[in-house]
Protein backbone atom coordinates (compact mmCIF):
# COMPACT_ATOMS: atom_id res chain seq x y z
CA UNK A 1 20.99 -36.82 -69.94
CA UNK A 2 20.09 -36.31 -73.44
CA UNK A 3 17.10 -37.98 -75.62
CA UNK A 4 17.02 -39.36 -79.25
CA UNK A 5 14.87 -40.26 -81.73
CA UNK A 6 15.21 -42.35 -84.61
CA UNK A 7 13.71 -41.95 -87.71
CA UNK A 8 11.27 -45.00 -86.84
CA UNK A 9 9.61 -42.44 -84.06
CA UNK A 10 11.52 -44.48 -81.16
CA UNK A 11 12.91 -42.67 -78.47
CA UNK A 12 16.01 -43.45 -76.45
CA UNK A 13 17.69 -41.57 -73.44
CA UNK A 14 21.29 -41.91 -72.66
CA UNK A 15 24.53 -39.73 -72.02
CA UNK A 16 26.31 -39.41 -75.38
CA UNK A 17 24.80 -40.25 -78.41
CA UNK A 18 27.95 -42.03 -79.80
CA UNK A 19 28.30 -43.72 -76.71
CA UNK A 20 25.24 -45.62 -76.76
CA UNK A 21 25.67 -46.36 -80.09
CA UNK A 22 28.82 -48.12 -80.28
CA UNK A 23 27.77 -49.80 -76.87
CA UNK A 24 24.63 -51.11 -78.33
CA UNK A 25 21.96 -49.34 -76.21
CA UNK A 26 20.75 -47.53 -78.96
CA UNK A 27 20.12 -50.34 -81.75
CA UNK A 28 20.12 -49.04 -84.94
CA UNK A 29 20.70 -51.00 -88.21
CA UNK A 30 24.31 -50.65 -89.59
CA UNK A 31 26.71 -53.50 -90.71
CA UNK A 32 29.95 -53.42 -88.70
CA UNK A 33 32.65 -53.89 -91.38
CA UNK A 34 35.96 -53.21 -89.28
CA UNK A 35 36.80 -53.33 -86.29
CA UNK A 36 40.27 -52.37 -84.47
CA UNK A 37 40.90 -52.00 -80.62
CA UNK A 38 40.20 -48.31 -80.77
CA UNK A 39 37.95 -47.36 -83.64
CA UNK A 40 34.70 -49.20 -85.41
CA UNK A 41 33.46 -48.98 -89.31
CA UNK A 42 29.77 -48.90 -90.01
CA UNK A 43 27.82 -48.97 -92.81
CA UNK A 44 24.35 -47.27 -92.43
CA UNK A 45 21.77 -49.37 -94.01
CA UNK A 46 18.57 -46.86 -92.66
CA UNK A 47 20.54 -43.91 -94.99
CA UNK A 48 22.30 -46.60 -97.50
CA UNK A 49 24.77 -43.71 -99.72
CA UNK A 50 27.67 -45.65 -101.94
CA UNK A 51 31.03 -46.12 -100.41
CA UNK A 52 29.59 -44.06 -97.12
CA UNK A 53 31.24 -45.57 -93.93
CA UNK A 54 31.10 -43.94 -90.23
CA UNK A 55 34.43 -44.29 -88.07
CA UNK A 56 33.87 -44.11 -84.60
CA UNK A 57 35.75 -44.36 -81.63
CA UNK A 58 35.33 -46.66 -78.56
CA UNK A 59 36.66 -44.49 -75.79
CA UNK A 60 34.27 -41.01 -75.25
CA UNK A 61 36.19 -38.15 -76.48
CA UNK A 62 34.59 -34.25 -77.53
CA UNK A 63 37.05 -33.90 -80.61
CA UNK A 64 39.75 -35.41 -82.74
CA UNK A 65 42.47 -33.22 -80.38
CA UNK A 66 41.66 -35.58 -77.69
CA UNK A 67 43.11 -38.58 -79.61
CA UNK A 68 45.94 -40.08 -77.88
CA UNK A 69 49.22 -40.72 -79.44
CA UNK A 70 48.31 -44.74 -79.50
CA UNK A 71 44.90 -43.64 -81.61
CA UNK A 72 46.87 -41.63 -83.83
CA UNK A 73 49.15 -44.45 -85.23
């Protein structure tokens, strides 16, 4: 179990950071602007930077080489 805190001072606890956020148990303020059955795009409006996106997968993994052949394509 690991904890977090946001910028705001609020604290979360949870398993993987990038778990909880794509799940929504961490609620931070982004804009999701794509959305495929294996990765998300987010826009980070707390750290707004032009043309800055963050891809994300939804299935846990500790590194790109875990990507299976499906995520690749």
């Amino acid at each position: 179990m690991a904890s977090y805190r946001r910028l705001d001072g609020i604290s979360f606890t949870g398993e993987c950071l990038s778990c909880d956020i794509i799940s929504g148990k961490i609620p931070i303020y982004i804009e999701r602007v794509a959305e495929t059955a294996n990765f998300v795009v987010e826009q980070d409006f707390a750290n707004p930077i032009p043309g800055f996106m963050v891809i994300a997968t939804k299935r846990h993994i500790q590194s790109i080489a875990n990507f299976d052949p499906k995520e690749l394509t």
